[in-house]
Protein backbone atom coordinates (compact mmCIF):
# COMPACT_ATOMS: atom_id res chain seq x y z
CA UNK A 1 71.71 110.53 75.57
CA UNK A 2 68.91 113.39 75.87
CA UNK A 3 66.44 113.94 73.11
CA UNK A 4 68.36 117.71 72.91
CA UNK A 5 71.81 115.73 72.36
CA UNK A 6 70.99 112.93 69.60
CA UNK A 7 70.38 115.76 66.93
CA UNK A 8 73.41 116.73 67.06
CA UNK A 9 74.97 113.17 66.43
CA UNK A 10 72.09 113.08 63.52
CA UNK A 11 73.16 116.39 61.99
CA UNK A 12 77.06 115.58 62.06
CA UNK A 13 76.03 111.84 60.45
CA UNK A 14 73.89 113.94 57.67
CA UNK A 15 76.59 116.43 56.62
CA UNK A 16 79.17 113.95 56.26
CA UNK A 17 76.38 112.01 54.31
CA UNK A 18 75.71 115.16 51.77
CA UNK A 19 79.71 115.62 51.36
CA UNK A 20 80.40 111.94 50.79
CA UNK A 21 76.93 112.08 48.10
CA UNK A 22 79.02 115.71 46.69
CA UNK A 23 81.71 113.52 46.13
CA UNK A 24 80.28 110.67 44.21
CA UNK A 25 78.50 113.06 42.59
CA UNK A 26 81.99 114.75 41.27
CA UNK A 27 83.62 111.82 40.41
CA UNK A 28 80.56 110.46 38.32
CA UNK A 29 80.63 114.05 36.36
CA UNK A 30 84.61 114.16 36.08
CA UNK A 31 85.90 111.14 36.54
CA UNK A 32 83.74 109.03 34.62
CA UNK A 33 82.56 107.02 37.61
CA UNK A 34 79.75 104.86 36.58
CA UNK A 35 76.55 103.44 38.10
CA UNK A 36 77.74 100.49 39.88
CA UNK A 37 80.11 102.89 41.71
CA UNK A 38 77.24 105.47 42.36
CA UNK A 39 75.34 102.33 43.76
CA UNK A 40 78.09 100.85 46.15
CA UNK A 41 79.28 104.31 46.96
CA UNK A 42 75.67 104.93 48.27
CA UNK A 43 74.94 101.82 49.98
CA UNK A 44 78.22 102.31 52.12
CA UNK A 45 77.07 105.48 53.62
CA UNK A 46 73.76 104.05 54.16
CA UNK A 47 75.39 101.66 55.66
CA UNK A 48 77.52 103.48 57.87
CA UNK A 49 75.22 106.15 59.01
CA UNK A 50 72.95 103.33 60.78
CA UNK A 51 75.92 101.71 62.08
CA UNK A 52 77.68 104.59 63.45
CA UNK A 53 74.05 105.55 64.59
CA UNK A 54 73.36 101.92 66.43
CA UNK A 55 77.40 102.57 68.30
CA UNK A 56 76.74 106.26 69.09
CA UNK A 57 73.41 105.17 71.02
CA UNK A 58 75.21 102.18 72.82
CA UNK A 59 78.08 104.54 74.38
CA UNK A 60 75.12 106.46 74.68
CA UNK A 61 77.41 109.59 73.56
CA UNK A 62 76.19 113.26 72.89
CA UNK A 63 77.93 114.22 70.38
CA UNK A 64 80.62 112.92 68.03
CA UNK A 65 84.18 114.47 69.31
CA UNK A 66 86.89 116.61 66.92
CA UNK A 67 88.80 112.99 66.60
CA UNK A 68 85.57 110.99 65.75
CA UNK A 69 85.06 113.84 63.11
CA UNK A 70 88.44 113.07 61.83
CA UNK A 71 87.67 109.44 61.54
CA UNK A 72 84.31 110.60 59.79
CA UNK A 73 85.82 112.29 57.27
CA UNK A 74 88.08 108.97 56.63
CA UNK A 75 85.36 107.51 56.20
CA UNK A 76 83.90 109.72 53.67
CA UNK A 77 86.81 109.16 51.50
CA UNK A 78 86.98 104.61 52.44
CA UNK A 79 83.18 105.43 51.02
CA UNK A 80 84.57 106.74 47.50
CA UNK A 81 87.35 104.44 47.45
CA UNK A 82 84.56 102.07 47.64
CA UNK A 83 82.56 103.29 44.56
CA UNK A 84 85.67 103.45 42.42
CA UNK A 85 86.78 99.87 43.21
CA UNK A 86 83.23 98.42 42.49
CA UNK A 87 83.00 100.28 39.00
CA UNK A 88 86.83 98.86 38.75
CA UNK A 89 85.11 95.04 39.39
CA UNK A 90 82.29 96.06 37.07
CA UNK A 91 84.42 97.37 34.48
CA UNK A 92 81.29 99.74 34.20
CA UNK A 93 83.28 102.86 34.03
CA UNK A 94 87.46 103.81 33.54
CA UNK A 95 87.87 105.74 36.86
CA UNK A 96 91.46 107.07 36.90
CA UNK A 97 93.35 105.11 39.67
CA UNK A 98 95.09 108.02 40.46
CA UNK A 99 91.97 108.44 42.07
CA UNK A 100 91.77 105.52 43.89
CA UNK A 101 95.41 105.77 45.32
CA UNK A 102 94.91 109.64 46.16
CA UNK A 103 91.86 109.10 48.16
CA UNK A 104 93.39 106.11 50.16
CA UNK A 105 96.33 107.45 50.64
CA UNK A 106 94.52 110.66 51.98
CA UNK A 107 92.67 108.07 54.25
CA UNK A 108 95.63 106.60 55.62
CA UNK A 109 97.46 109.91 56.51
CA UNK A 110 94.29 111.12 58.37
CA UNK A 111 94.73 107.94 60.98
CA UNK A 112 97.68 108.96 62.05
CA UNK A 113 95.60 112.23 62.96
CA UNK A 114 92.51 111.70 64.62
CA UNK A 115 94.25 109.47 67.74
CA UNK A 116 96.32 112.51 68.03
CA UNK A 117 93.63 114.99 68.18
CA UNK A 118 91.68 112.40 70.45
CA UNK A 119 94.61 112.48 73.06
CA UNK A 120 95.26 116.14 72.98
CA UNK A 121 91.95 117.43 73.39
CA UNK A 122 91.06 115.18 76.15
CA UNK A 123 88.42 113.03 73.83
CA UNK A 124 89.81 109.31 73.74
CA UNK A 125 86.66 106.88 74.04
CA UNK A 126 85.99 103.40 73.21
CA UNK A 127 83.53 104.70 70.89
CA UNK A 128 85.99 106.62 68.84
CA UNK A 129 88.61 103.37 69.26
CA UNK A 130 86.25 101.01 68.12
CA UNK A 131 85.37 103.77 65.19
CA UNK A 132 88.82 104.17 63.78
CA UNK A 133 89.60 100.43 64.08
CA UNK A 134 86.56 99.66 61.89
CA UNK A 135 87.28 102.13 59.13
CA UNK A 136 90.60 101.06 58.67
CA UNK A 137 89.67 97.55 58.76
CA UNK A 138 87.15 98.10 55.96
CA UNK A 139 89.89 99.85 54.18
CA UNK A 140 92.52 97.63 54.26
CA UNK A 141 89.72 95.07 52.75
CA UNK A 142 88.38 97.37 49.72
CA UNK A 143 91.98 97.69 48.83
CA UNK A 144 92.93 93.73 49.18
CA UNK A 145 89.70 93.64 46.72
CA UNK A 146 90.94 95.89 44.16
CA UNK A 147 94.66 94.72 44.43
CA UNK A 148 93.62 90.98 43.79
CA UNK A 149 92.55 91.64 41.12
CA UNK A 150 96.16 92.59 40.04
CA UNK A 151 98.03 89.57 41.93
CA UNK A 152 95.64 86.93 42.39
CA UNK A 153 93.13 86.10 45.21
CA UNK A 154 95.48 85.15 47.99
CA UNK A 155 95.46 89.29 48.50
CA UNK A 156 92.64 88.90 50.13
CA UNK A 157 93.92 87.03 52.93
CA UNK A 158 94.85 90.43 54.35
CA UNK A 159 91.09 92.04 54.53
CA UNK A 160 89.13 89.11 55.58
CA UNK A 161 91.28 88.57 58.46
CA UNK A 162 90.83 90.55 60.50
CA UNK A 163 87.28 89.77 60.48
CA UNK A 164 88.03 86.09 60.48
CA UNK A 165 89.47 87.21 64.08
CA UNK A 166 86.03 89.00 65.11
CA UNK A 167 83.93 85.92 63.75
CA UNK A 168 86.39 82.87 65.38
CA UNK A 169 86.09 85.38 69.43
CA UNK A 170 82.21 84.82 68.34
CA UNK A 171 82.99 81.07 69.10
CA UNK A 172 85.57 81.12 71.40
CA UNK A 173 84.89 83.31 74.41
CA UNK A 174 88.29 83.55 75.45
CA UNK A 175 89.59 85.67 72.11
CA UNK A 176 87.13 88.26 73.18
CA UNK A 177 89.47 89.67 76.40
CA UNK A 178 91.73 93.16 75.85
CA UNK A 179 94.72 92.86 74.16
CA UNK A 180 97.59 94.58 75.44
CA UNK A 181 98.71 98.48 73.58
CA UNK A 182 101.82 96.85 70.95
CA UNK A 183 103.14 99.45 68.89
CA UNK A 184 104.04 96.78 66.87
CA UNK A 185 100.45 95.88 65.99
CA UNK A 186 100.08 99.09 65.64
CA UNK A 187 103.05 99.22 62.67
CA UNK A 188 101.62 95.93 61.20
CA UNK A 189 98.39 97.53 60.80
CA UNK A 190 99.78 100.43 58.95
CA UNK A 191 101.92 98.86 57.23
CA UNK A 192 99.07 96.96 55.20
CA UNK A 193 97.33 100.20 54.15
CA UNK A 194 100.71 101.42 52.70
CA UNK A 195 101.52 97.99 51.38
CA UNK A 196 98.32 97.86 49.51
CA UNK A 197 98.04 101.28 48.11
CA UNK A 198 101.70 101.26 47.20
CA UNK A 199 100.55 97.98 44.66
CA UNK A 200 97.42 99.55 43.58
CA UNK A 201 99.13 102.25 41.99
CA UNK A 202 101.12 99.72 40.18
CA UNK A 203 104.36 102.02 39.76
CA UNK A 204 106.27 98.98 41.00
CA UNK A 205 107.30 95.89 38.72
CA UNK A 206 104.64 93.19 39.47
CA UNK A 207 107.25 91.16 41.17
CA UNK A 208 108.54 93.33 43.58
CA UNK A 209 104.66 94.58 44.19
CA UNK A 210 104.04 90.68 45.01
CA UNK A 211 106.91 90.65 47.40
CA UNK A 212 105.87 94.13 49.29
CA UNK A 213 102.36 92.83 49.55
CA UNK A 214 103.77 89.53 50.63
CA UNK A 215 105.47 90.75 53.29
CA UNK A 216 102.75 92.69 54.64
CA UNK A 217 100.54 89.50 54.50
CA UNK A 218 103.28 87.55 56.64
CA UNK A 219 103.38 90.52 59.15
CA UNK A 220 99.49 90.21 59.61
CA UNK A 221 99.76 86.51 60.06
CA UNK A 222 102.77 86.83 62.61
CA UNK A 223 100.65 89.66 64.02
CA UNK A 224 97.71 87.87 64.35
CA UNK A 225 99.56 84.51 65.20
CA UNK A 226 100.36 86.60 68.64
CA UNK A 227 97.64 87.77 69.46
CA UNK A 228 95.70 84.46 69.59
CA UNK A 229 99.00 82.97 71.55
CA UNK A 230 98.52 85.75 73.99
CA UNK A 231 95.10 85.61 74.65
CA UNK A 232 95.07 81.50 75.04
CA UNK A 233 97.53 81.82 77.43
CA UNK A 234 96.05 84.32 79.20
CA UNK A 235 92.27 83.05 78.81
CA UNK A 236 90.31 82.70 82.36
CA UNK A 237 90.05 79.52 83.46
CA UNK A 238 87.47 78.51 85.85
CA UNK A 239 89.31 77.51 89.27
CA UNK A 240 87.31 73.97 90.35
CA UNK A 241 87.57 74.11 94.10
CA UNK A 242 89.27 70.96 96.18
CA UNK A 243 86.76 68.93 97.51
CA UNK A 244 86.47 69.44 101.56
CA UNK A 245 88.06 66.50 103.75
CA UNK A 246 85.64 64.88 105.64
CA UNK A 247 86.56 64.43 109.38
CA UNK A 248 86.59 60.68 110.36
């Protein structure tokens, strides 16, 4: 990356900055989001802008493509969805959760977006990969936060682990190899986001909500359950060579 390319990663980082600041900014004046939400809502984005910074200078990218901007402006939204489940913990303000279910259902619509735009304009990277997977990760966890709160703390089963996944490949080498593309994965994923948001909004009878979010927990465990089967089976083992027969 030149010194003539990174400001344009910078600038791109500080709009979506000022619009996700615009945003809390609304919500505290018409929503009655409080200061704990303004706080968390503002530590996310600080957050994000020097992580996003640290990836975009590793793939040693130019510029953030149309499908990374996509995923950018998911994140924007994850960042409010943030703020209004933190004043929800707090109980320091009574944020519609209209708001909350809006926004992340808004979120989850734009994934099915940005790989699109990635694949027809010729922009698919790692970088953008790795970007989506992480904002949807950190979704799917905000939303297990707010909905345990509802059902109990066994919700959260379904945003820690995924991370539970990242942290056990950080002591076993051989979880870190590429999984194979599974469209199923790729349903099991979604299906938590929808699962989650679908509770949040509480327009189902607690029951049935347990039983939807239930079965997206038992999806994530067979999910995961795979995956881990897949890659033990498939992890390198070192070959030890035959000794060599001496002549007599």
């Amino acid at each position: 990356m030149t010194t003539v390319d990174r400001p344009q990663t910078t600038q791109q980082q500080a709009v979506a900055a000022g619009a996700h600041v615009v945003l809390l900014v609304t919500l505290s004046a018409c929503a009655g989001l409080g200061p704990t939400g303004l706080a968390a809502g503002l530590a996310y984005i600080v957050g994000l802008c020097g992580l996003l910074t640290g990836a975009v200078r590793r793939a040693e990218a130019t510029r953030l493509g149309p499908a990374d901007l996509v995923t950018l402006t998911r994140a924007v939204l994850v960042g409010a969805v943030t703020a209004i489940v933190a004043d929800a913990l707090f109980r320091s303000s009574h944020t519609p959760v209209a708001l909350l279910v809006v926004l992340a259902a808004v979120a989850l619509a734009l994934d099915a977006v940005d790989g699109q735009v990635a694949r027809r304009s010729g922009t698919v990277s790692a970088l953008g990969a790795r970007f989506d997977m992480e904002v949807d990760a950190f979704l799917v966890l905000v939303l297990s936060v707010y909905v345990a709160t509802l059902m109990g703390p066994w919700v959260l089963a379904i945003g820690v682990m995924r991370y539970a996944f990242v942290a056990a490949s950080w002591m076993a080498p051989w979880m870190r190899s590429a999984l194979p593309t599974r469209y199923s994965a790729k349903t099991v994923a979604a299906w938590q986001g929808i699962a989650l948001v679908v509770a949040a909004s509480q327009v189902l009878l607690l029951p049935l909500a347990i039983v939807v979010v239930s079965s997206a927990l038992a999806s994530l465990v067979w999910s995961f359950g795979r995956d881990v089967v897949w890659l033990w089976r498939h992890a390198d083992v070192p070959q030890v060579p035959e000794p060599r027969r001496q002549s007599v």
